[in-house]
C-alpha atoms as a PDB file:
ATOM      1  CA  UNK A   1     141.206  74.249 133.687  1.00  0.00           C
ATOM      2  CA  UNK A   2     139.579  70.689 134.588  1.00  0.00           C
ATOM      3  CA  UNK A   3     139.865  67.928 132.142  1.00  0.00           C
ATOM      4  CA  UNK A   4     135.263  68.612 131.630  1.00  0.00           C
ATOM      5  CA  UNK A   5     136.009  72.424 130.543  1.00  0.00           C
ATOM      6  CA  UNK A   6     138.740  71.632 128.197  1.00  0.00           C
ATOM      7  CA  UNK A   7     136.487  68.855 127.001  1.00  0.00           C
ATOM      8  CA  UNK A   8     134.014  71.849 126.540  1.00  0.00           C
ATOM      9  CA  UNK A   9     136.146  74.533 125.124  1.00  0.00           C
ATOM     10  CA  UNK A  10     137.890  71.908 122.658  1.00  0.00           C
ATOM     11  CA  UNK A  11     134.402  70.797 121.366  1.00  0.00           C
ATOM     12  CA  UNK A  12     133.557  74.539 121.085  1.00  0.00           C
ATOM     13  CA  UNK A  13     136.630  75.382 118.811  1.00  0.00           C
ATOM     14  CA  UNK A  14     136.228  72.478 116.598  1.00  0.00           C
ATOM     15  CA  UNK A  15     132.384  73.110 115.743  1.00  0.00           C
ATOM     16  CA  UNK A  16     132.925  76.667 115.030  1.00  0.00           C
ATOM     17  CA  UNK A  17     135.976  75.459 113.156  1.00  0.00           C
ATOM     18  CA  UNK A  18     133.769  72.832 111.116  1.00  0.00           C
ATOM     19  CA  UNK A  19     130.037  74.853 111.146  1.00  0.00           C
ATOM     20  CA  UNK A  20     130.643  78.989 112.423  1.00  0.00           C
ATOM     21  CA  UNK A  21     129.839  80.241 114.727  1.00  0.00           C
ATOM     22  CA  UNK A  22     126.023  81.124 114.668  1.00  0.00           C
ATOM     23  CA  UNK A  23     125.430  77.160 113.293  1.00  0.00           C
ATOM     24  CA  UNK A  24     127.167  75.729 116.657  1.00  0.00           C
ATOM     25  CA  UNK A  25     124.389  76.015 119.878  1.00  0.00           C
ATOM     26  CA  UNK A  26     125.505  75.278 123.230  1.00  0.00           C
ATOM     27  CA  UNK A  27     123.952  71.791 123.081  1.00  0.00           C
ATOM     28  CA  UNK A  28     125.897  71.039 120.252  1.00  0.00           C
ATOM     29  CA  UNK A  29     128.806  71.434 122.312  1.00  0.00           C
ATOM     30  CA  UNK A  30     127.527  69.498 125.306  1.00  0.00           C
ATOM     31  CA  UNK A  31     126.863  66.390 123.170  1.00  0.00           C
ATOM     32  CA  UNK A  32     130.380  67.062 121.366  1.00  0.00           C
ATOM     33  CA  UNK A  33     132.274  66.982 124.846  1.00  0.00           C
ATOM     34  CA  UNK A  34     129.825  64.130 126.411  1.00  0.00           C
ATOM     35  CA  UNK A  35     128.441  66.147 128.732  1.00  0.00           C
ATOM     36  CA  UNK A  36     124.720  67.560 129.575  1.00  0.00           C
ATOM     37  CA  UNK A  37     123.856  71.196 128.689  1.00  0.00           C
ATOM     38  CA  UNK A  38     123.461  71.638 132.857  1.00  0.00           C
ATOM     39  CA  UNK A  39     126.705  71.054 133.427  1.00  0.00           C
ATOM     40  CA  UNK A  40     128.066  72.732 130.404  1.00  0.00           C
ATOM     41  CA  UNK A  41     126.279  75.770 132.167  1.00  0.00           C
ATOM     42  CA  UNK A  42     128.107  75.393 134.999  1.00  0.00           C
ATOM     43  CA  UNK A  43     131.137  75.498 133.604  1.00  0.00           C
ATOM     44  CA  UNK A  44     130.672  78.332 131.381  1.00  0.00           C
ATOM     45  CA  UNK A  45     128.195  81.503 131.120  1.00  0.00           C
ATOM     46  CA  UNK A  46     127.925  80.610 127.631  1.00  0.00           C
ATOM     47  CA  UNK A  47     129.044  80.053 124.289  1.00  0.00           C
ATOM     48  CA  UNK A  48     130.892  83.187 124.014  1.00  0.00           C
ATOM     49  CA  UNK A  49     132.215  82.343 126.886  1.00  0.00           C
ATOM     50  CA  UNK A  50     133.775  79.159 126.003  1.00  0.00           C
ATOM     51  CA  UNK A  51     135.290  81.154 123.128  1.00  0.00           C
ATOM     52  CA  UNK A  52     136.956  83.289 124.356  1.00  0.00           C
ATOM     53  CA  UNK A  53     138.499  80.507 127.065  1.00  0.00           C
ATOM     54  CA  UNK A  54     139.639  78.862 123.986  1.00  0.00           C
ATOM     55  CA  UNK A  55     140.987  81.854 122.031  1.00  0.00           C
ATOM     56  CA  UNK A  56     143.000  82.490 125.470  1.00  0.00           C
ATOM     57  CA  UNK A  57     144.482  78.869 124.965  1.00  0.00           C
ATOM     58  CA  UNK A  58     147.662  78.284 122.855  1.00  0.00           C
ATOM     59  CA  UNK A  59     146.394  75.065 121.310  1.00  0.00           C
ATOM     60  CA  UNK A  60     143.665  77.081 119.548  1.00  0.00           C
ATOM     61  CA  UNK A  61     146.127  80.000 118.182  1.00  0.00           C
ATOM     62  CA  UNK A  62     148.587  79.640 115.392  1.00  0.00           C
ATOM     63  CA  UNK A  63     151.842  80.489 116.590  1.00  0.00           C
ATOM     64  CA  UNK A  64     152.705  83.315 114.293  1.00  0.00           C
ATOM     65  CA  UNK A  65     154.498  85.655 116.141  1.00  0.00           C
ATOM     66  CA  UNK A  66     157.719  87.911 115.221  1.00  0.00           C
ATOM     67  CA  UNK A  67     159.860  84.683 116.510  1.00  0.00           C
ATOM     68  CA  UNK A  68     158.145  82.764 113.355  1.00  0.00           C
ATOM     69  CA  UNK A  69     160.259  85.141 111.469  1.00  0.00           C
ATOM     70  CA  UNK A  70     163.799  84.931 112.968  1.00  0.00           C
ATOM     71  CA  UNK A  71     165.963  82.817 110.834  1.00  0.00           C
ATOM     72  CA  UNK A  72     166.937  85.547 108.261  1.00  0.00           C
ATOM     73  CA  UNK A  73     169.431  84.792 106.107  1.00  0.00           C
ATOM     74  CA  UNK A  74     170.192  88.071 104.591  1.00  0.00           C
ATOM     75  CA  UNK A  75     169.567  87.012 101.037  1.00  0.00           C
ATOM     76  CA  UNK A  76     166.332  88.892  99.917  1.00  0.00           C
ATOM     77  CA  UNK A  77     164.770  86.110  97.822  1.00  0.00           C
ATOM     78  CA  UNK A  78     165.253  82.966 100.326  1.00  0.00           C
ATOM     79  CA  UNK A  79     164.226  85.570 103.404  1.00  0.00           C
ATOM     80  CA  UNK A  80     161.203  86.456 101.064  1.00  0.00           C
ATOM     81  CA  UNK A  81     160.209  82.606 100.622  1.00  0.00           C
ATOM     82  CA  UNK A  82     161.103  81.810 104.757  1.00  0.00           C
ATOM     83  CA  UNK A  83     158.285  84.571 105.293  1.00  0.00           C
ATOM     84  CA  UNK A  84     155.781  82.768 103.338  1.00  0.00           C
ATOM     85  CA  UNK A  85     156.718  79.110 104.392  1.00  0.00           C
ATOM     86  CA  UNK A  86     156.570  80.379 108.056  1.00  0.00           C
ATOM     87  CA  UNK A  87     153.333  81.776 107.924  1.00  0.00           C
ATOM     88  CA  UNK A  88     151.995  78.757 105.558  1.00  0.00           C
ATOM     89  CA  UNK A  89     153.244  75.949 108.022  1.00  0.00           C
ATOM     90  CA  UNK A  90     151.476  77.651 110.515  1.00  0.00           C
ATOM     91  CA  UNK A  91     148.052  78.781 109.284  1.00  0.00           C
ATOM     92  CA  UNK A  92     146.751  75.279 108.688  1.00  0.00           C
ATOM     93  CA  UNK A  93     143.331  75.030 106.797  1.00  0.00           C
ATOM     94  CA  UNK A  94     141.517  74.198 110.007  1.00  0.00           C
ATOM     95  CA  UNK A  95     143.100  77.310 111.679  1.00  0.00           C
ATOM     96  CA  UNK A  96     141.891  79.557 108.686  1.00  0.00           C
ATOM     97  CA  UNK A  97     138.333  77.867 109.033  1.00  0.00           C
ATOM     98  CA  UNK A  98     138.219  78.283 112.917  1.00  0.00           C
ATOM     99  CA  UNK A  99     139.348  81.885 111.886  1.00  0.00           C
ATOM    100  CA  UNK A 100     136.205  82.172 110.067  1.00  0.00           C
ATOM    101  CA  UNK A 101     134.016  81.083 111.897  1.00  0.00           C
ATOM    102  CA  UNK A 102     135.521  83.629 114.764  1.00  0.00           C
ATOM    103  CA  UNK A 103     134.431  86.543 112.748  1.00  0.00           C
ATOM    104  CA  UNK A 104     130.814  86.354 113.746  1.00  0.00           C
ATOM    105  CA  UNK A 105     129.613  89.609 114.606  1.00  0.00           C
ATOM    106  CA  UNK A 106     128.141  88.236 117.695  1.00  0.00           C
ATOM    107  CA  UNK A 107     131.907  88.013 119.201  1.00  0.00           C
ATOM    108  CA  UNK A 108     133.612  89.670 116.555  1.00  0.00           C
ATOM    109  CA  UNK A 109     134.510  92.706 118.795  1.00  0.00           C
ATOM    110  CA  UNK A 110     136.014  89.911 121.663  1.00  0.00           C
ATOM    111  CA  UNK A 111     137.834  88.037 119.184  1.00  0.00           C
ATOM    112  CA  UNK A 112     139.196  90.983 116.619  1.00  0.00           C
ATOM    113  CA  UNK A 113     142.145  91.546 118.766  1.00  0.00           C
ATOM    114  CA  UNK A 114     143.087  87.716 118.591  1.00  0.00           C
ATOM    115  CA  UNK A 115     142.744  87.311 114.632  1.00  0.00           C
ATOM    116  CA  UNK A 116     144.721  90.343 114.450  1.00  0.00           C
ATOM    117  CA  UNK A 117     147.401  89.422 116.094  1.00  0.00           C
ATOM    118  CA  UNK A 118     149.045  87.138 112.940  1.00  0.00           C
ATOM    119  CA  UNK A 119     148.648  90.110 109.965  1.00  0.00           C
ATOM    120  CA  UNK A 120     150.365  92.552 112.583  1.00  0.00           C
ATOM    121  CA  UNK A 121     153.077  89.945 113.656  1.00  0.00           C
ATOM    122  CA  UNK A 122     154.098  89.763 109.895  1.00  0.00           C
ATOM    123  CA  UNK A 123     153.746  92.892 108.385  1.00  0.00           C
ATOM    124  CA  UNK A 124     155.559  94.489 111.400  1.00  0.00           C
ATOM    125  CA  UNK A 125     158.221  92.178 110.946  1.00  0.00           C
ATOM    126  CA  UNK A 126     158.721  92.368 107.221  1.00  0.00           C
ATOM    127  CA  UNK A 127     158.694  96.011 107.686  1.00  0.00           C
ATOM    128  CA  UNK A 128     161.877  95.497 110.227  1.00  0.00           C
ATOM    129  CA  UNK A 129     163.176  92.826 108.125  1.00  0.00           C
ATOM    130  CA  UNK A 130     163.032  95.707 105.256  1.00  0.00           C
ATOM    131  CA  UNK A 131     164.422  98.730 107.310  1.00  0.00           C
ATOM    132  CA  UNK A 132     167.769  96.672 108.401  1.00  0.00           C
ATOM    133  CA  UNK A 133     168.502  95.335 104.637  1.00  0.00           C
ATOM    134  CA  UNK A 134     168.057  99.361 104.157  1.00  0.00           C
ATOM    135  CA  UNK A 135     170.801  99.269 106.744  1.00  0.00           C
ATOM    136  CA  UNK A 136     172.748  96.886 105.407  1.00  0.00           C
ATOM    137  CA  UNK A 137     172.840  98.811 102.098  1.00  0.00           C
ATOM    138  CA  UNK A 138     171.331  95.576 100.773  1.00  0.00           C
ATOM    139  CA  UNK A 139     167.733  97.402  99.844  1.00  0.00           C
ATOM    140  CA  UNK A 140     167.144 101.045  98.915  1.00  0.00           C
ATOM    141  CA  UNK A 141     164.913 102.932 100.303  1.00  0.00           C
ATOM    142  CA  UNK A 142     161.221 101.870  99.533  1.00  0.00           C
ATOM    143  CA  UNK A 143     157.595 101.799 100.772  1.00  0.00           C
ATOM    144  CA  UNK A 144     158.149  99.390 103.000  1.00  0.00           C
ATOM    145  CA  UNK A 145     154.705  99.013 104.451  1.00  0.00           C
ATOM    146  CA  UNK A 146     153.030  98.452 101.040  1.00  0.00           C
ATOM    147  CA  UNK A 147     156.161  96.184 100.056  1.00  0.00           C
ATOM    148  CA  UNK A 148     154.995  94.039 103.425  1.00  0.00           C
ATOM    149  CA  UNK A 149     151.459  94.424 102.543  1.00  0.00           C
ATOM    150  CA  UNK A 150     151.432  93.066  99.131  1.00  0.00           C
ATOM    151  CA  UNK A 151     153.560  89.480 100.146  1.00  0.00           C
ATOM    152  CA  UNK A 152     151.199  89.711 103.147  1.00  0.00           C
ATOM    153  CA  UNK A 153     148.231  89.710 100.740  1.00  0.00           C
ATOM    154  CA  UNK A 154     149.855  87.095  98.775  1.00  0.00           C
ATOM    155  CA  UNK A 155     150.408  84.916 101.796  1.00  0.00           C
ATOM    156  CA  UNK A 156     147.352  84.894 103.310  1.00  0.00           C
ATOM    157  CA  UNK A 157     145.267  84.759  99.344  1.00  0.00           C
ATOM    158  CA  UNK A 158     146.831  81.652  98.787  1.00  0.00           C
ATOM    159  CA  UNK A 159     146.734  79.852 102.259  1.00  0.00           C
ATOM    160  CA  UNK A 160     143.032  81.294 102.379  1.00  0.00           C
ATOM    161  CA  UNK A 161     142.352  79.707  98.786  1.00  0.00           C
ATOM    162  CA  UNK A 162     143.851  76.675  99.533  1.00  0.00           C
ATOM    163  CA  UNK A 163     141.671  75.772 102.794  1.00  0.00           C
ATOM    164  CA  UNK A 164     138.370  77.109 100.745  1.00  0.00           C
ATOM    165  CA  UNK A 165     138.693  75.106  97.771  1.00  0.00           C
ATOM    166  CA  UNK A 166     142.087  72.910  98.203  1.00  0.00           C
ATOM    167  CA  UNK A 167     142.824  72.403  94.277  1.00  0.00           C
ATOM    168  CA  UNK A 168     139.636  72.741  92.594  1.00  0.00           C
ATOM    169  CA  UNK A 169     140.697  77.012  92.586  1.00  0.00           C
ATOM    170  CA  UNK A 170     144.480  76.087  91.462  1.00  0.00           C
ATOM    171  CA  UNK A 171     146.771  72.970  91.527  1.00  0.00           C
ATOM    172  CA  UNK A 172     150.282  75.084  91.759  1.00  0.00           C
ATOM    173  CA  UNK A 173     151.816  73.890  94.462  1.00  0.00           C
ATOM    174  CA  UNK A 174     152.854  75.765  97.821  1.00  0.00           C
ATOM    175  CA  UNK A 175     156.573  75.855  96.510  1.00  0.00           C
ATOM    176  CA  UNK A 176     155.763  76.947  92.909  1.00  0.00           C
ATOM    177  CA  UNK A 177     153.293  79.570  94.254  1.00  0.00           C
ATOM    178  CA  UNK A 178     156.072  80.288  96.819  1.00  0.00           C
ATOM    179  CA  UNK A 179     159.009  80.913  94.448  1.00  0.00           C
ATOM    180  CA  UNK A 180     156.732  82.598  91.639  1.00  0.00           C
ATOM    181  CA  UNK A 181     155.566  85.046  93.762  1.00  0.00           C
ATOM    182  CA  UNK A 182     158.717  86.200  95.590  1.00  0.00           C
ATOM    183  CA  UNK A 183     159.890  86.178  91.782  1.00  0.00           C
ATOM    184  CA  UNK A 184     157.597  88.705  90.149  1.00  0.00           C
ATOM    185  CA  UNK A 185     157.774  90.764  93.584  1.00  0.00           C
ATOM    186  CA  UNK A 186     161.609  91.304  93.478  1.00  0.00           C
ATOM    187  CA  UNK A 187     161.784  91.948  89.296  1.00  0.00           C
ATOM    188  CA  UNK A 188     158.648  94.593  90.394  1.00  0.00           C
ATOM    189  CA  UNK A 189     160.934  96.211  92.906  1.00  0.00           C
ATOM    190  CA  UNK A 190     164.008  96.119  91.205  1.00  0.00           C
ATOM    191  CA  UNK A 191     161.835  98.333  88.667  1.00  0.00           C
ATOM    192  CA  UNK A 192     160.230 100.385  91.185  1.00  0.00           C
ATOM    193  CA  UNK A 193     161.457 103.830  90.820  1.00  0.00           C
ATOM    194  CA  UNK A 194     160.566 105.777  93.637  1.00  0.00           C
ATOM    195  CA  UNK A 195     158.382 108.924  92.294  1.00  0.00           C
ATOM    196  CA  UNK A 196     159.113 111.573  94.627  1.00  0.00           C
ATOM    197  CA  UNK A 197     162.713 111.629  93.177  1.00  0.00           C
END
Protein backbone atom coordinates (compact mmCIF):
# COMPACT_ATOMS: atom_id res chain seq x y z
CA UNK A 1 0.00 0.00 0.00
CA UNK A 2 1.47 3.63 -0.89
CA UNK A 3 2.49 5.87 1.88
CA UNK A 4 -1.26 8.33 0.56
CA UNK A 5 -3.57 5.09 1.25
CA UNK A 6 -2.09 4.27 4.53
CA UNK A 7 -2.32 7.97 5.22
CA UNK A 8 -6.06 7.31 4.28
CA UNK A 9 -6.84 4.10 5.96
CA UNK A 10 -4.93 5.31 9.26
CA UNK A 11 -7.08 8.53 9.33
CA UNK A 12 -10.12 6.25 8.71
CA UNK A 13 -9.42 3.95 11.80
CA UNK A 14 -8.69 6.71 14.12
CA UNK A 15 -12.02 8.77 13.40
CA UNK A 16 -14.17 5.81 13.71
CA UNK A 17 -12.03 5.04 16.74
CA UNK A 18 -12.65 8.70 18.20
CA UNK A 19 -16.45 9.53 16.49
CA UNK A 20 -18.16 5.83 14.92
CA UNK A 21 -18.63 5.09 12.32
CA UNK A 22 -21.80 6.84 10.84
CA UNK A 23 -20.22 10.42 12.48
CA UNK A 24 -16.88 9.97 10.25
CA UNK A 25 -17.73 11.11 6.23
CA UNK A 26 -15.25 10.53 3.67
CA UNK A 27 -14.17 14.19 3.77
CA UNK A 28 -13.43 13.89 7.19
CA UNK A 29 -10.93 11.48 6.31
CA UNK A 30 -9.46 13.38 3.38
CA UNK A 31 -8.75 16.45 5.57
CA UNK A 32 -7.46 13.93 8.42
CA UNK A 33 -4.82 12.34 5.93
CA UNK A 34 -4.10 15.87 4.03
CA UNK A 35 -5.44 14.91 1.08
CA UNK A 36 -8.54 16.09 -1.27
CA UNK A 37 -11.75 13.98 -1.33
CA UNK A 38 -10.73 13.36 -5.36
CA UNK A 39 -7.94 11.67 -4.61
CA UNK A 40 -9.21 9.92 -1.58
CA UNK A 41 -11.68 8.51 -4.32
CA UNK A 42 -9.13 7.27 -6.19
CA UNK A 43 -7.66 5.45 -3.81
CA UNK A 44 -10.60 3.87 -2.37
CA UNK A 45 -14.38 3.06 -3.52
CA UNK A 46 -15.31 4.36 -0.28
CA UNK A 47 -15.46 4.51 3.28
CA UNK A 48 -16.28 0.98 3.74
CA UNK A 49 -13.77 0.41 1.71
CA UNK A 50 -11.03 1.96 3.58
CA UNK A 51 -12.34 -0.15 6.47
CA UNK A 52 -12.09 -2.99 5.63
CA UNK A 53 -8.27 -2.20 4.14
CA UNK A 54 -7.62 -1.27 7.63
CA UNK A 55 -9.32 -4.16 9.47
CA UNK A 56 -7.06 -6.36 6.95
CA UNK A 57 -3.96 -4.48 8.51
CA UNK A 58 -2.22 -5.78 11.70
CA UNK A 59 -1.64 -2.32 13.14
CA UNK A 60 -5.43 -1.90 13.45
CA UNK A 61 -6.10 -5.51 15.17
CA UNK A 62 -5.25 -6.44 18.68
CA UNK A 63 -3.13 -9.31 18.65
CA UNK A 64 -5.18 -11.71 20.65
CA UNK A 65 -4.74 -14.87 19.26
CA UNK A 66 -4.32 -18.52 20.95
CA UNK A 67 -0.35 -17.58 21.04
CA UNK A 68 -1.49 -14.63 23.59
CA UNK A 69 -2.26 -17.54 25.74
CA UNK A 70 0.84 -19.82 25.70
CA UNK A 71 2.84 -19.31 28.77
CA UNK A 72 0.82 -21.67 31.08
CA UNK A 73 2.18 -22.40 34.08
CA UNK A 74 0.06 -25.19 35.26
CA UNK A 75 -1.03 -23.53 38.45
CA UNK A 76 -4.84 -22.77 38.01
CA UNK A 77 -4.93 -19.39 39.78
CA UNK A 78 -1.68 -17.62 38.13
CA UNK A 79 -2.86 -19.35 34.53
CA UNK A 80 -6.36 -17.80 35.44
CA UNK A 81 -4.77 -14.18 36.06
CA UNK A 82 -2.11 -14.67 32.71
CA UNK A 83 -5.56 -15.06 30.77
CA UNK A 84 -6.87 -11.84 31.92
CA UNK A 85 -3.53 -9.78 31.85
CA UNK A 86 -3.05 -11.13 28.24
CA UNK A 87 -6.18 -10.12 26.96
CA UNK A 88 -6.08 -6.67 29.10
CA UNK A 89 -2.53 -5.64 27.72
CA UNK A 90 -3.87 -6.13 24.52
CA UNK A 91 -7.37 -4.66 24.22
CA UNK A 92 -6.28 -1.09 24.82
CA UNK A 93 -9.15 1.51 25.34
CA UNK A 94 -8.66 2.89 21.85
CA UNK A 95 -8.91 -0.71 20.43
CA UNK A 96 -12.27 -1.27 22.39
CA UNK A 97 -13.50 2.24 21.02
CA UNK A 98 -12.38 1.49 17.35
CA UNK A 99 -14.27 -1.84 18.17
CA UNK A 100 -17.27 0.17 18.64
CA UNK A 101 -17.38 2.16 16.32
CA UNK A 102 -16.88 -1.11 13.86
CA UNK A 103 -20.22 -2.37 14.87
CA UNK A 104 -22.18 -0.06 12.65
CA UNK A 105 -24.73 -1.89 10.93
CA UNK A 106 -23.70 -0.31 7.76
CA UNK A 107 -20.43 -2.72 7.80
CA UNK A 108 -21.31 -4.73 10.60
CA UNK A 109 -21.77 -7.90 8.41
CA UNK A 110 -17.91 -7.09 6.76
CA UNK A 111 -16.43 -6.50 9.99
CA UNK A 112 -18.32 -9.28 12.39
CA UNK A 113 -15.86 -11.86 11.42
CA UNK A 114 -12.88 -9.51 12.51
CA UNK A 115 -14.34 -8.48 16.08
CA UNK A 116 -14.98 -12.02 16.51
CA UNK A 117 -11.96 -13.23 16.13
CA UNK A 118 -10.59 -12.13 19.97
CA UNK A 119 -13.85 -13.76 22.10
CA UNK A 120 -13.23 -17.05 19.96
CA UNK A 121 -9.34 -16.92 20.37
CA UNK A 122 -9.95 -16.95 24.22
CA UNK A 123 -12.73 -18.91 25.01
CA UNK A 124 -11.37 -21.67 22.66
CA UNK A 125 -8.27 -21.54 24.41
CA UNK A 126 -9.45 -21.52 27.98
CA UNK A 127 -11.59 -24.34 26.99
CA UNK A 128 -8.15 -26.29 25.91
CA UNK A 129 -6.37 -24.81 28.72
CA UNK A 130 -9.36 -26.55 30.86
CA UNK A 131 -9.55 -30.00 29.03
CA UNK A 132 -5.57 -30.70 29.57
CA UNK A 133 -5.64 -29.66 33.50
CA UNK A 134 -8.66 -32.38 33.16
CA UNK A 135 -5.77 -34.39 31.81
CA UNK A 136 -3.44 -33.64 34.12
CA UNK A 137 -5.84 -34.73 36.89
CA UNK A 138 -5.32 -31.14 38.05
CA UNK A 139 -9.27 -30.13 37.30
CA UNK A 140 -12.31 -32.41 37.39
CA UNK A 141 -14.50 -32.61 35.01
CA UNK A 142 -16.63 -29.36 34.52
CA UNK A 143 -18.58 -27.16 32.06
CA UNK A 144 -15.85 -25.97 30.58
CA UNK A 145 -17.41 -23.68 28.04
CA UNK A 146 -19.48 -21.75 30.64
CA UNK A 147 -16.29 -21.88 33.04
CA UNK A 148 -14.46 -19.94 29.84
CA UNK A 149 -17.44 -17.88 29.30
CA UNK A 150 -17.89 -16.39 32.62
CA UNK A 151 -13.80 -15.14 33.01
CA UNK A 152 -14.42 -14.20 29.36
CA UNK A 153 -17.35 -12.00 30.48
CA UNK A 154 -15.33 -10.79 33.27
CA UNK A 155 -12.45 -9.87 31.03
CA UNK A 156 -13.94 -8.11 28.52
CA UNK A 157 -16.77 -6.17 31.42
CA UNK A 158 -13.96 -4.73 32.97
CA UNK A 159 -11.58 -3.74 30.02
CA UNK A 160 -14.96 -2.50 28.34
CA UNK A 161 -15.78 -0.40 31.62
CA UNK A 162 -12.57 0.86 31.95
CA UNK A 163 -12.26 2.52 28.29
CA UNK A 164 -16.11 3.86 28.76
CA UNK A 165 -15.75 5.56 31.91
CA UNK A 166 -11.90 5.02 33.09
CA UNK A 167 -12.55 5.45 37.04
CA UNK A 168 -15.56 7.43 37.36
CA UNK A 169 -17.54 3.50 37.11
CA UNK A 170 -14.80 1.95 39.67
CA UNK A 171 -11.26 2.86 40.93
CA UNK A 172 -10.12 -1.01 41.69
CA UNK A 173 -7.31 -1.42 39.95
CA UNK A 174 -6.52 -3.94 36.96
CA UNK A 175 -4.54 -6.20 39.52
CA UNK A 176 -7.13 -6.06 42.36
CA UNK A 177 -9.96 -6.66 39.82
CA UNK A 178 -7.56 -9.30 38.38
CA UNK A 179 -6.84 -11.34 41.54
CA UNK A 180 -10.51 -10.81 43.03
CA UNK A 181 -12.04 -12.21 40.28
CA UNK A 182 -9.94 -15.32 39.59
CA UNK A 183 -10.56 -15.56 43.52
CA UNK A 184 -14.33 -15.82 43.79
CA UNK A 185 -14.21 -17.95 40.39
CA UNK A 186 -11.98 -20.78 41.81
CA UNK A 187 -13.84 -20.84 45.62
CA UNK A 188 -17.23 -21.01 43.06
CA UNK A 189 -15.75 -24.01 41.35
CA UNK A 190 -14.24 -25.68 44.05
CA UNK A 191 -18.07 -25.66 45.25
CA UNK A 192 -19.50 -26.53 42.04
CA UNK A 193 -20.98 -29.88 42.30
CA UNK A 194 -21.75 -31.16 39.10
CA UNK A 195 -25.72 -32.00 39.05
CA UNK A 196 -26.01 -34.78 36.78
CA UNK A 197 -24.15 -36.93 39.42
Amino acid sequence: MDDTSQRIVDAAMELIRDKGYVATTTKDIAKQAGVNECTLFRKFAGKKDIVLAGIDQEKWRADVTPLAFENVTWDLRSDLEMFMNAYMDRITPDFVNLSIGLRAPQIYEETAPFIMMIPKAFVSSLIRYFEQMEEKGKLNHGSYESWAMTIFSATFGYTFLKASFDDSLSKISRHDYVRDSVRVFLEGIGRWENPEQ
